[in-house]
N, C-alpha and C. Protein backbone atom coordinates (compact mmCIF):
# COMPACT_ATOMS: atom_id res chain seq x y z
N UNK A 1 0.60 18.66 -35.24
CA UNK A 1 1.45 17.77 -35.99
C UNK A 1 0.70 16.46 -36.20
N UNK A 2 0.34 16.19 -37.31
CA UNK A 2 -0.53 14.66 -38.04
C UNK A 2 0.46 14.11 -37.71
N UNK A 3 0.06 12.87 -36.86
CA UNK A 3 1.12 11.44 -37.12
C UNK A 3 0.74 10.48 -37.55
N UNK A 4 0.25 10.56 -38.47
CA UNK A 4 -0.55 9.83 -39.37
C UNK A 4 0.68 9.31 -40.48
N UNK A 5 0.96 9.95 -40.68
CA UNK A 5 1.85 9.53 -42.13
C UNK A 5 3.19 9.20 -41.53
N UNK A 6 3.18 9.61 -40.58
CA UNK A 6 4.70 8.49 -39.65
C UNK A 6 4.33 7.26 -39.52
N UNK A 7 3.19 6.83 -39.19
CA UNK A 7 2.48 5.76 -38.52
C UNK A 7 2.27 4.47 -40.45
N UNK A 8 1.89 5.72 -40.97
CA UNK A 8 1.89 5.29 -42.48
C UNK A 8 3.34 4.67 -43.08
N UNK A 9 4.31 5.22 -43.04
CA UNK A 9 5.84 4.64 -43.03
C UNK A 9 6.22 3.81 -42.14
N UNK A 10 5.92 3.76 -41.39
CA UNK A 10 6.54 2.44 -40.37
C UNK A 10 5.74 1.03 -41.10
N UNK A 11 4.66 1.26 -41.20
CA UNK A 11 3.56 0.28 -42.00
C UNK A 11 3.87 -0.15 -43.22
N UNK A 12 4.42 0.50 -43.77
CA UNK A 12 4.94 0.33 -45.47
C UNK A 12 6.16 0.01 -45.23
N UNK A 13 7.00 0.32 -44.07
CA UNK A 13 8.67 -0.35 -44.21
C UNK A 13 8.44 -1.92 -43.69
N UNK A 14 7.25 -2.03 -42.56
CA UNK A 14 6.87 -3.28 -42.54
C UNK A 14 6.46 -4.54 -43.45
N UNK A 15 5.54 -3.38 -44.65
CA UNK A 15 5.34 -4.48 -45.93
C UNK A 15 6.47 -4.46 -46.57
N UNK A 16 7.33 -3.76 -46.53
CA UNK A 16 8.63 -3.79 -47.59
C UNK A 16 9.84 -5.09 -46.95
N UNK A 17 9.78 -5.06 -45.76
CA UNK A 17 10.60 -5.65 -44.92
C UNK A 17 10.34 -6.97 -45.06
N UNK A 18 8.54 -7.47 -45.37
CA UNK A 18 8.02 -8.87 -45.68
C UNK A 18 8.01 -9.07 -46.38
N UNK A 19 8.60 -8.53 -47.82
CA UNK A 19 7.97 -8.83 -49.40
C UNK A 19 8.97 -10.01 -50.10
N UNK A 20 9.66 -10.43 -49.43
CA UNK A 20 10.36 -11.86 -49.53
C UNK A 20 10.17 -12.79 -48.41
N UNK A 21 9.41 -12.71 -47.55
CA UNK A 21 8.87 -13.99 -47.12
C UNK A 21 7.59 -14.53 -47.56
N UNK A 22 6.96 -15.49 -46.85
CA UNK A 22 6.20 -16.53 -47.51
C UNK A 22 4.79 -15.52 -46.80
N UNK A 23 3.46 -16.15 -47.56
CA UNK A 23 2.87 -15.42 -47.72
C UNK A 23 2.03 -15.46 -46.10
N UNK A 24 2.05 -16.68 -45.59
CA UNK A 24 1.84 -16.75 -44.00
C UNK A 24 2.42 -15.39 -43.16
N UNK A 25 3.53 -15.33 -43.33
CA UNK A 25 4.59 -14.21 -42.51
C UNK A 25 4.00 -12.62 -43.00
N UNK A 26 3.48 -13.03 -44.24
CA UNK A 26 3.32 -11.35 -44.47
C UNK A 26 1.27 -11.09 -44.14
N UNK A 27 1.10 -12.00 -43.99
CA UNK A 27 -0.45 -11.89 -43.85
C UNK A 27 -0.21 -12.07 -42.13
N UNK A 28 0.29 -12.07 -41.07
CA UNK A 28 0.97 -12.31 -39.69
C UNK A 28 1.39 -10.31 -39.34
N UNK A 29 2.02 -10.13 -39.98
CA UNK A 29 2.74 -9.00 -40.16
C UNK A 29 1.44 -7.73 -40.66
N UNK A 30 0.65 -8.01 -41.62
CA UNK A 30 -0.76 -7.84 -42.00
C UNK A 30 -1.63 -7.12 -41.03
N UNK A 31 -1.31 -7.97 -40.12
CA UNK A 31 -2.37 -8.40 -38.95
C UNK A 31 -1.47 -7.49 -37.60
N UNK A 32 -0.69 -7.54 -37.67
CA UNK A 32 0.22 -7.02 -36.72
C UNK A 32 0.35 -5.28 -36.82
N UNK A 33 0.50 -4.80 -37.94
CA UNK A 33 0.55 -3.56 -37.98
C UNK A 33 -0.26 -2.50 -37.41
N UNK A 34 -1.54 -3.07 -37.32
CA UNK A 34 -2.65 -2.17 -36.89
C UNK A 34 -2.39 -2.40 -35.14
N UNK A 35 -2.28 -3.38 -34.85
CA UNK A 35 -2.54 -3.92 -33.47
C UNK A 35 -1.09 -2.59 -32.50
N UNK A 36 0.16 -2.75 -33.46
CA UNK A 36 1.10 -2.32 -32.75
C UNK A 36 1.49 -0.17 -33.17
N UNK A 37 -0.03 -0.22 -33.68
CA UNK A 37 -0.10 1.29 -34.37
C UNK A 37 -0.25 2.05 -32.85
N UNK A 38 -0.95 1.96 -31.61
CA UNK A 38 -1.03 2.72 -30.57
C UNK A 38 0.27 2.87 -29.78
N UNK A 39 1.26 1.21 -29.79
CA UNK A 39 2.22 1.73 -28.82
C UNK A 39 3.43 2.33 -29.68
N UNK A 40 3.15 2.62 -31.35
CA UNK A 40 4.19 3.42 -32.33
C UNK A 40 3.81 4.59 -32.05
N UNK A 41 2.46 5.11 -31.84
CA UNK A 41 1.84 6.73 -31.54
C UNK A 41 2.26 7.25 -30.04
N UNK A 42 2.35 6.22 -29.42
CA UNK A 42 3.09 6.00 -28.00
C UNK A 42 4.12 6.93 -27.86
N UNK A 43 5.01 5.93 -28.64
CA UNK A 43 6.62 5.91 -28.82
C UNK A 43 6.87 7.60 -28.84
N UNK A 44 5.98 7.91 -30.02
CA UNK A 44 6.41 8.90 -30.71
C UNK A 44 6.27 9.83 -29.95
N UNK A 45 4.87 9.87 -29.17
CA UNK A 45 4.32 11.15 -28.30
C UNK A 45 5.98 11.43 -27.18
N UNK A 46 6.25 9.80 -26.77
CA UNK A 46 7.54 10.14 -25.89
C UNK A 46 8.31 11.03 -26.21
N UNK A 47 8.86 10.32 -27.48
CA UNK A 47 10.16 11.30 -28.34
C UNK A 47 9.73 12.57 -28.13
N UNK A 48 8.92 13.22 -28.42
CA UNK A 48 8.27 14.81 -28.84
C UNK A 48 8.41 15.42 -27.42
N UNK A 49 7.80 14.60 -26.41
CA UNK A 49 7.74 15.30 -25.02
C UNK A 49 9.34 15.51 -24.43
N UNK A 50 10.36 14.43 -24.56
CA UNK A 50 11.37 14.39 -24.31
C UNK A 50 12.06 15.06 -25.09
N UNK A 51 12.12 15.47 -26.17
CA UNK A 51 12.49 16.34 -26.98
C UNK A 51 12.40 17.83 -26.28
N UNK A 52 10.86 18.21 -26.21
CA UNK A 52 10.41 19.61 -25.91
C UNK A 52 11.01 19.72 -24.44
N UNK A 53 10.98 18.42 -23.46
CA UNK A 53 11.95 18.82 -22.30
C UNK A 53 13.63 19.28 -22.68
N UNK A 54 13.87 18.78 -23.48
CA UNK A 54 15.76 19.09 -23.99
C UNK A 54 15.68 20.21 -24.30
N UNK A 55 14.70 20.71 -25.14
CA UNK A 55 14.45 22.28 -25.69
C UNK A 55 14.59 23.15 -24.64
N UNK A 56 13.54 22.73 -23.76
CA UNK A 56 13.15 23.98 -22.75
C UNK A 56 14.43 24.24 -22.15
N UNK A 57 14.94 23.13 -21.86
CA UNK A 57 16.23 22.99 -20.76
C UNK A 57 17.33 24.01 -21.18
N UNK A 58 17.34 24.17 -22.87
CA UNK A 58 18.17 24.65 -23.52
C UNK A 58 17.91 26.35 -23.66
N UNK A 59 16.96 26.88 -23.26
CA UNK A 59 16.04 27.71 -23.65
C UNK A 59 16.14 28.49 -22.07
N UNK A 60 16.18 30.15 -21.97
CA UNK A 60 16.12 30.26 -21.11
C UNK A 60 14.98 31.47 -20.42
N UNK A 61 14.38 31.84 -21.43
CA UNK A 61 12.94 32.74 -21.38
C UNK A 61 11.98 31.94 -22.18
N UNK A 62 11.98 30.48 -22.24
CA UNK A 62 10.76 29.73 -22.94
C UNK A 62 10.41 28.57 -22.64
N UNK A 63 9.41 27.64 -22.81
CA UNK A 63 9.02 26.79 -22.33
C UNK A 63 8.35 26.39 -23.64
N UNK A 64 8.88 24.95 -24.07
CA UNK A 64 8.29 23.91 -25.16
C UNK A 64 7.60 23.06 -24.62
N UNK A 65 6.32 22.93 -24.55
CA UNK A 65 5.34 22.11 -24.33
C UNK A 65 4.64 21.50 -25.20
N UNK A 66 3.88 19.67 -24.86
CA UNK A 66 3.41 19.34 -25.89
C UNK A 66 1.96 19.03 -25.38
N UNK A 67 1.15 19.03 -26.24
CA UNK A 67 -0.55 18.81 -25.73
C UNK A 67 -1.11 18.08 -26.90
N UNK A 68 -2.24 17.51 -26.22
CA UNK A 68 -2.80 16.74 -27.32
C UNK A 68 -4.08 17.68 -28.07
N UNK A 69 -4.40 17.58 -29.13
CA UNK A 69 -6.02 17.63 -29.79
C UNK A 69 -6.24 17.01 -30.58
N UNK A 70 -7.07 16.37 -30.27
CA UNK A 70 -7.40 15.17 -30.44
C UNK A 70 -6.54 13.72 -30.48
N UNK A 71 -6.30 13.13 -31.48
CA UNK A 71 -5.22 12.31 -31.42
C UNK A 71 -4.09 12.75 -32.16
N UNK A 72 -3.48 13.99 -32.17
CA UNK A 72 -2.05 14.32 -32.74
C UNK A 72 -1.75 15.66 -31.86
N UNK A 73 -0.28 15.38 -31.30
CA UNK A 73 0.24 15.91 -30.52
C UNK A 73 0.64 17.83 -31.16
N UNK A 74 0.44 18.90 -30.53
CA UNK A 74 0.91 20.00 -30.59
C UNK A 74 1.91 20.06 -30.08
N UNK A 75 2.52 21.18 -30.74
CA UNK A 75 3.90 21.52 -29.73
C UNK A 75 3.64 23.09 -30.30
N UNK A 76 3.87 23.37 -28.56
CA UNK A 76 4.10 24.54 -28.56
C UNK A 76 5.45 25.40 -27.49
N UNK A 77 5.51 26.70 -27.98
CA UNK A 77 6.34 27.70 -27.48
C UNK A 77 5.82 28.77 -26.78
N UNK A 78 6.46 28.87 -25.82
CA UNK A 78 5.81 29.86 -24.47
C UNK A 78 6.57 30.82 -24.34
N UNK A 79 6.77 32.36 -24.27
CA UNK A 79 7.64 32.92 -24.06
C UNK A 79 7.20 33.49 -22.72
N UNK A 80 8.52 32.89 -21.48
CA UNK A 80 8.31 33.44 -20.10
C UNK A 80 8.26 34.62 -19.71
N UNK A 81 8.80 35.83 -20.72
CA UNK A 81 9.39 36.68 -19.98
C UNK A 81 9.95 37.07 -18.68
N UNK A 82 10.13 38.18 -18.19
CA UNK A 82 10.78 38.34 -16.90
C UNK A 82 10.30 39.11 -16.18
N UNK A 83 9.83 39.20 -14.70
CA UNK A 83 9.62 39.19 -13.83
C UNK A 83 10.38 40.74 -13.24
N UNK A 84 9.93 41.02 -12.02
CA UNK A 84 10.08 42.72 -11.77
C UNK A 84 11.91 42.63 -11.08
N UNK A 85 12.10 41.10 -10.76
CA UNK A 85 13.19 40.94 -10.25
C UNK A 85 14.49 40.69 -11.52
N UNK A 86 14.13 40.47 -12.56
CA UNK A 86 14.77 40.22 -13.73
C UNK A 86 14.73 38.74 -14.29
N UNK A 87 14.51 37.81 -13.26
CA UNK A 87 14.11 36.47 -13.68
C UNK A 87 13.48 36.09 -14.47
N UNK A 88 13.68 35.03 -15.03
CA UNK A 88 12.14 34.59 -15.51
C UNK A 88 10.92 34.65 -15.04
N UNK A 89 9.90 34.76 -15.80
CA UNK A 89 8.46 34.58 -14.81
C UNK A 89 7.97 32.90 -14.97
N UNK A 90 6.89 32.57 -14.06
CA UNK A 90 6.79 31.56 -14.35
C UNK A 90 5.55 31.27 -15.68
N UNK A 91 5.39 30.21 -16.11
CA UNK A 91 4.72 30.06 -17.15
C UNK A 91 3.75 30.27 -17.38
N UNK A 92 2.86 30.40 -17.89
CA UNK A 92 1.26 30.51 -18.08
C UNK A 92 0.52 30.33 -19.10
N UNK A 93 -0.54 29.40 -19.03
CA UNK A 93 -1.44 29.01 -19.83
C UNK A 93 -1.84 30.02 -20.79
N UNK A 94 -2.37 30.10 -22.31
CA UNK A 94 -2.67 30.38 -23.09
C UNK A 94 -4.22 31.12 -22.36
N UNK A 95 -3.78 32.21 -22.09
CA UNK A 95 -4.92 33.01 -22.02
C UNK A 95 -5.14 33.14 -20.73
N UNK A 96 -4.44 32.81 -20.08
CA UNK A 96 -4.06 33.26 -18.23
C UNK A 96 -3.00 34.31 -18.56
N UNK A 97 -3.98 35.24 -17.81
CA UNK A 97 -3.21 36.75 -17.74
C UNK A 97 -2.95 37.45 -16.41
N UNK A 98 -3.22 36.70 -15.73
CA UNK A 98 -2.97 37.14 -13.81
C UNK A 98 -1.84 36.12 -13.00
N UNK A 99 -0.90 36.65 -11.95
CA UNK A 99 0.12 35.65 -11.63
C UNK A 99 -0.98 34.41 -10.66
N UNK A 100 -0.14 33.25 -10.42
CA UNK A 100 -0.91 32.22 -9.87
C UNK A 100 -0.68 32.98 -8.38
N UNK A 101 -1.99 32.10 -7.80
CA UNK A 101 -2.01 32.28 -6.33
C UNK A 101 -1.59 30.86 -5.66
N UNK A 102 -1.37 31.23 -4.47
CA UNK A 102 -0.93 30.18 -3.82
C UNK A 102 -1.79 29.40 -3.59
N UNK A 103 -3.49 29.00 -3.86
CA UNK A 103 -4.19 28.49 -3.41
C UNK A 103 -4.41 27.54 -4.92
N UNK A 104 -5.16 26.38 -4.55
CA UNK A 104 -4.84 25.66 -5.51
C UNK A 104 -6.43 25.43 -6.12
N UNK A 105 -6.25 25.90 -7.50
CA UNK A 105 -7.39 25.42 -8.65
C UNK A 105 -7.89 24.60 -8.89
N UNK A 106 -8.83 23.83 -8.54
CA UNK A 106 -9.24 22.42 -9.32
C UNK A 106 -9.44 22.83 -10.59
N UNK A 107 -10.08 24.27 -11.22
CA UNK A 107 -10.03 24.26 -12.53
C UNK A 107 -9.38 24.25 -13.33
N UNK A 108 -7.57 24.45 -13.25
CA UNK A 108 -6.76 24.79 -14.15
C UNK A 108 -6.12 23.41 -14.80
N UNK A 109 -6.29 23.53 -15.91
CA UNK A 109 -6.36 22.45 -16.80
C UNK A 109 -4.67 22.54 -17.53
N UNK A 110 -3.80 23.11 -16.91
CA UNK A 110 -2.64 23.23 -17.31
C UNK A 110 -2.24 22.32 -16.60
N UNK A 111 -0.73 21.97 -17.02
CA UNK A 111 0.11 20.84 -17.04
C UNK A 111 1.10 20.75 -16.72
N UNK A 112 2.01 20.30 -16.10
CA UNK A 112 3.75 20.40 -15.46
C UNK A 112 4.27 19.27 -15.72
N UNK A 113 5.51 18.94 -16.31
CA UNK A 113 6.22 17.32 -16.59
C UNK A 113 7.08 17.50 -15.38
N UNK A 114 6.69 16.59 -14.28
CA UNK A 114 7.69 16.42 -13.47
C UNK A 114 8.60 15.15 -13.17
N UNK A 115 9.62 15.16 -13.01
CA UNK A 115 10.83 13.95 -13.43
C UNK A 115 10.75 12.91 -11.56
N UNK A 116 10.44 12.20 -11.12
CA UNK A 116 10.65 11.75 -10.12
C UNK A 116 11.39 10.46 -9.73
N UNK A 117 12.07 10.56 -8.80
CA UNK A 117 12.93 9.61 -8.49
C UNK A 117 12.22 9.11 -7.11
N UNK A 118 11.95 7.41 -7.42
CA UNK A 118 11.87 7.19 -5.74
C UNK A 118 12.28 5.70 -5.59
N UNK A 119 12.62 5.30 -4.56
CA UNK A 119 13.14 3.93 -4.20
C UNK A 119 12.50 2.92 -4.96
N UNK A 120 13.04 1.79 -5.46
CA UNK A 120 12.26 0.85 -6.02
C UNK A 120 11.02 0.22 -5.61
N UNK A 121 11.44 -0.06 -3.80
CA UNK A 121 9.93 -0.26 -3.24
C UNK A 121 9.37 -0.05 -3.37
N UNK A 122 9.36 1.61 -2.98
CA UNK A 122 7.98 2.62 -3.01
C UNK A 122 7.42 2.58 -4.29
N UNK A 123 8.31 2.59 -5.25
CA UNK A 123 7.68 2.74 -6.75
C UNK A 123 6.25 1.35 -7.17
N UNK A 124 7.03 0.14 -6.57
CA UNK A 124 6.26 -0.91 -6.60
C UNK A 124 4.89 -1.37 -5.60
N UNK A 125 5.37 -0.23 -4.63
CA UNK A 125 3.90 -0.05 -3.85
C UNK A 125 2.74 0.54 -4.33
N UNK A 126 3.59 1.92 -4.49
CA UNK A 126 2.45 2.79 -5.16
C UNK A 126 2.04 2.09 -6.80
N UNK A 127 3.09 1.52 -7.63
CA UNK A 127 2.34 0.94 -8.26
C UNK A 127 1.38 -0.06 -8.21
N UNK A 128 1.17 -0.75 -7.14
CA UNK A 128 0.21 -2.02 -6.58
C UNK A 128 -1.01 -1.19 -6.28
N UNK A 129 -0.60 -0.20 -5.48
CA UNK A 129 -2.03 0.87 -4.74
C UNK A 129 -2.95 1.42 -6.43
N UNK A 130 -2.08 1.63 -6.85
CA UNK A 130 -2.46 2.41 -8.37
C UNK A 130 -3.42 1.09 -9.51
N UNK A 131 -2.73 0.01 -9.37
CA UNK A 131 -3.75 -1.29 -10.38
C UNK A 131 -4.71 -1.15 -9.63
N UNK A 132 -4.83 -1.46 -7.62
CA UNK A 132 -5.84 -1.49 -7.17
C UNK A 132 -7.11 -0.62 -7.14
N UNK A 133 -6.29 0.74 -7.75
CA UNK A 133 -7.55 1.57 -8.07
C UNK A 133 -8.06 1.95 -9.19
N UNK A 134 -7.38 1.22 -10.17
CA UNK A 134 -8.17 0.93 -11.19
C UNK A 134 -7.42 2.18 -12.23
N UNK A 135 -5.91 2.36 -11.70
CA UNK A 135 -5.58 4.17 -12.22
C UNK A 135 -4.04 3.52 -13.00
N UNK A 136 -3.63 4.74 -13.54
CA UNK A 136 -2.39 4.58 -13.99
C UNK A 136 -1.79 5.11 -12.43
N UNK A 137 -0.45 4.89 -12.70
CA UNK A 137 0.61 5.46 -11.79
C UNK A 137 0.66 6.84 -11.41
N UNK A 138 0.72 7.22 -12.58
CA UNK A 138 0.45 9.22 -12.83
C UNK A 138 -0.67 9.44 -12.28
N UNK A 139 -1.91 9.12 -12.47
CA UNK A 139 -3.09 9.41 -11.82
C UNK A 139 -3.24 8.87 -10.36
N UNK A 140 -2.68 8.02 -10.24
CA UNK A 140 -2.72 7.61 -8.55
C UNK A 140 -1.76 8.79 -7.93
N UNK A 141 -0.10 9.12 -8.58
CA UNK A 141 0.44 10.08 -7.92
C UNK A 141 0.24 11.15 -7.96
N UNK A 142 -0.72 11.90 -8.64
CA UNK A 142 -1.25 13.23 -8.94
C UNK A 142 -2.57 13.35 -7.95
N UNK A 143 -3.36 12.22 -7.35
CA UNK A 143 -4.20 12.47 -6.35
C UNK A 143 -3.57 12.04 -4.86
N UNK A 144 -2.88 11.87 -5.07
CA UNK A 144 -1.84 11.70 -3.62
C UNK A 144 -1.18 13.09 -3.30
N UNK A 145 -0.97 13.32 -3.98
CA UNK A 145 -0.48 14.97 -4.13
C UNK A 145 -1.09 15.76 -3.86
N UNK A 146 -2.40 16.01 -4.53
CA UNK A 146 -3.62 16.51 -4.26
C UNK A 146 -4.22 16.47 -3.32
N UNK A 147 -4.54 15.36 -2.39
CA UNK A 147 -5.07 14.98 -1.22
C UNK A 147 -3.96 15.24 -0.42
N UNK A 148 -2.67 15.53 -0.38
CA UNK A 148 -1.58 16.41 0.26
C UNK A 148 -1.70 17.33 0.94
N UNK A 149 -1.50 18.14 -0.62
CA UNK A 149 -1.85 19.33 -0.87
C UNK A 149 -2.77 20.43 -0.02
N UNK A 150 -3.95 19.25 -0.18
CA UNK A 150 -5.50 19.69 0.23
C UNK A 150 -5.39 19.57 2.15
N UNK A 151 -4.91 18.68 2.45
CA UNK A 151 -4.19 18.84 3.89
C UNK A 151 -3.82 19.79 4.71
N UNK A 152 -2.67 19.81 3.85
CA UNK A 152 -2.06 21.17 4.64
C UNK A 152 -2.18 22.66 3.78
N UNK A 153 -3.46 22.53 3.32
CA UNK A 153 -3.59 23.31 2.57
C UNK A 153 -4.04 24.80 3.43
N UNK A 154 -5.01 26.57 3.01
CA UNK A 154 -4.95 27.37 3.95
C UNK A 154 -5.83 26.82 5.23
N UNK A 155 -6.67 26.03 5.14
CA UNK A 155 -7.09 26.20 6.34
C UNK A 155 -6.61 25.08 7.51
N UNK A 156 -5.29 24.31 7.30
CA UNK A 156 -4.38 24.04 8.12
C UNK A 156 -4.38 22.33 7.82
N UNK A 157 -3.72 21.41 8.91
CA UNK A 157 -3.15 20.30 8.10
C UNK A 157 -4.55 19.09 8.46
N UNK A 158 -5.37 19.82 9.22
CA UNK A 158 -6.44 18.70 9.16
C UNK A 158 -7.83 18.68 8.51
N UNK A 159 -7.52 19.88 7.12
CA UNK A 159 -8.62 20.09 6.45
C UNK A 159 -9.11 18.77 5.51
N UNK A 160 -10.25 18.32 5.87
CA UNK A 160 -10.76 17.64 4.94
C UNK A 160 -11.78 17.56 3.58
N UNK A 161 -11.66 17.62 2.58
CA UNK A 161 -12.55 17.79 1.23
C UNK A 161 -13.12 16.77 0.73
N UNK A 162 -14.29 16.63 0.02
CA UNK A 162 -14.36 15.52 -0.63
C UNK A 162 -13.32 15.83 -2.20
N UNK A 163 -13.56 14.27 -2.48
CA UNK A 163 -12.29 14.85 -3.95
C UNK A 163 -13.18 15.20 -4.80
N UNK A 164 -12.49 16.06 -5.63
CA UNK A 164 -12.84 17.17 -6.99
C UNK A 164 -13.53 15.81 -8.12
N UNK A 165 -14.38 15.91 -8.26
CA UNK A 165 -14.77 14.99 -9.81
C UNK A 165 -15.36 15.59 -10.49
N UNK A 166 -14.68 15.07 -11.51
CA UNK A 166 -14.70 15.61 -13.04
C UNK A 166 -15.04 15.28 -14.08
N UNK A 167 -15.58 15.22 -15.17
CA UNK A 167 -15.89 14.68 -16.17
C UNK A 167 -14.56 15.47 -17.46
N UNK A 168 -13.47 15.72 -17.11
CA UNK A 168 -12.96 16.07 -18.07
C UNK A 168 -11.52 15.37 -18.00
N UNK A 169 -10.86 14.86 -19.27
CA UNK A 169 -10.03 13.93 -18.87
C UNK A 169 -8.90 14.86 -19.16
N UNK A 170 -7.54 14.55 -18.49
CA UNK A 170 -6.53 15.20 -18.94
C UNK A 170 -5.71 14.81 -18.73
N UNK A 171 -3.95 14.98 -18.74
CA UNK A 171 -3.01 14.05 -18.57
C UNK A 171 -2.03 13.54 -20.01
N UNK A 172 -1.25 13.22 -19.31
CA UNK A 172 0.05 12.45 -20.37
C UNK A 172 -0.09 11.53 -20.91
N UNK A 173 -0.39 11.31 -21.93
CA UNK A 173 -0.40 10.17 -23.14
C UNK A 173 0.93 9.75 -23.24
């Protein structure tokens, strides 16, 4: 999905919106459109993801997911099917054809939206820990998890790893 030409209408309702003020305000506005074009591509990526969460929710053998390539968001449809118990199965990446194991991938480049609730404190801690490392929030709580994870992971709760680095970026826009 191009969001290009959304991004293009918001820009043109902006010049339309200035075309009776003075020419300061619209050369201001000029200047403004480009600057406020990332947190409109923002906006939008939200809507789409929050959207495809309402979908899925609604949906009960599928999963609406959104991904990026390059800078315009996909959306796609997953069909779960069902499982030997009659359930759903769980989801799987485009071209993963074996069930997951319990052991955990550094390679799998798939994705989960998870909704979290936590005390205001904590939120403002871990967000302090997270500027200090130079990370978003999501990326500080996704290696906290990980370094969890990796804990009590199979070979018991005092396994230690160095962390996984990567040269490949991934994550929620």
């Amino acid at each position: 999905m191009e969001l290009q030409p959304y991004l293009t209408a918001v820009a043109e309702d902006l010049d339309r919106a200035t075309s009776l003020a003075d020419d300061a305000t619209r050369e201001v506005v000029h200047r403004i459109a480009p600057a406020v074009e990332p947190a409109v591509r923002l906006a939008i990526l939200q809507a789409l993801s929050d959207a495809a969460a309402s979908l899925t929710s609604q949906l009960e053998e599928s999963v609406v997911t959104v991904r990026m390539e390059g800078r315009d968001p996909i959306l796609e449809v997953r069909h779960l099917g069902t499982g030997e118990d009659g359930r759903p199965a769980a989801p799987t990446a485009p071209g993963d054809h074996g069930p997951r194991t319990a052991e955990l991938d550094e390679t799998d480049a798939t994705q989960s939206r998870v909704s979290l609730r936590l005390p205001d404190q904590l939120k403002l801690t871990a967000e302090r820990h997270a500027a200090a490392a130079g990370q978003s929030l999501n990326t500080w709580v996704v290696q906290a998890v990980r370094t969890a994870t990796r804990a009590a992971g199979p070979e018991g709760p005092g396994r230690r790893t160095t962390p996984h680095r990567s040269r490949r970026v991934t994550g929620w826009a």
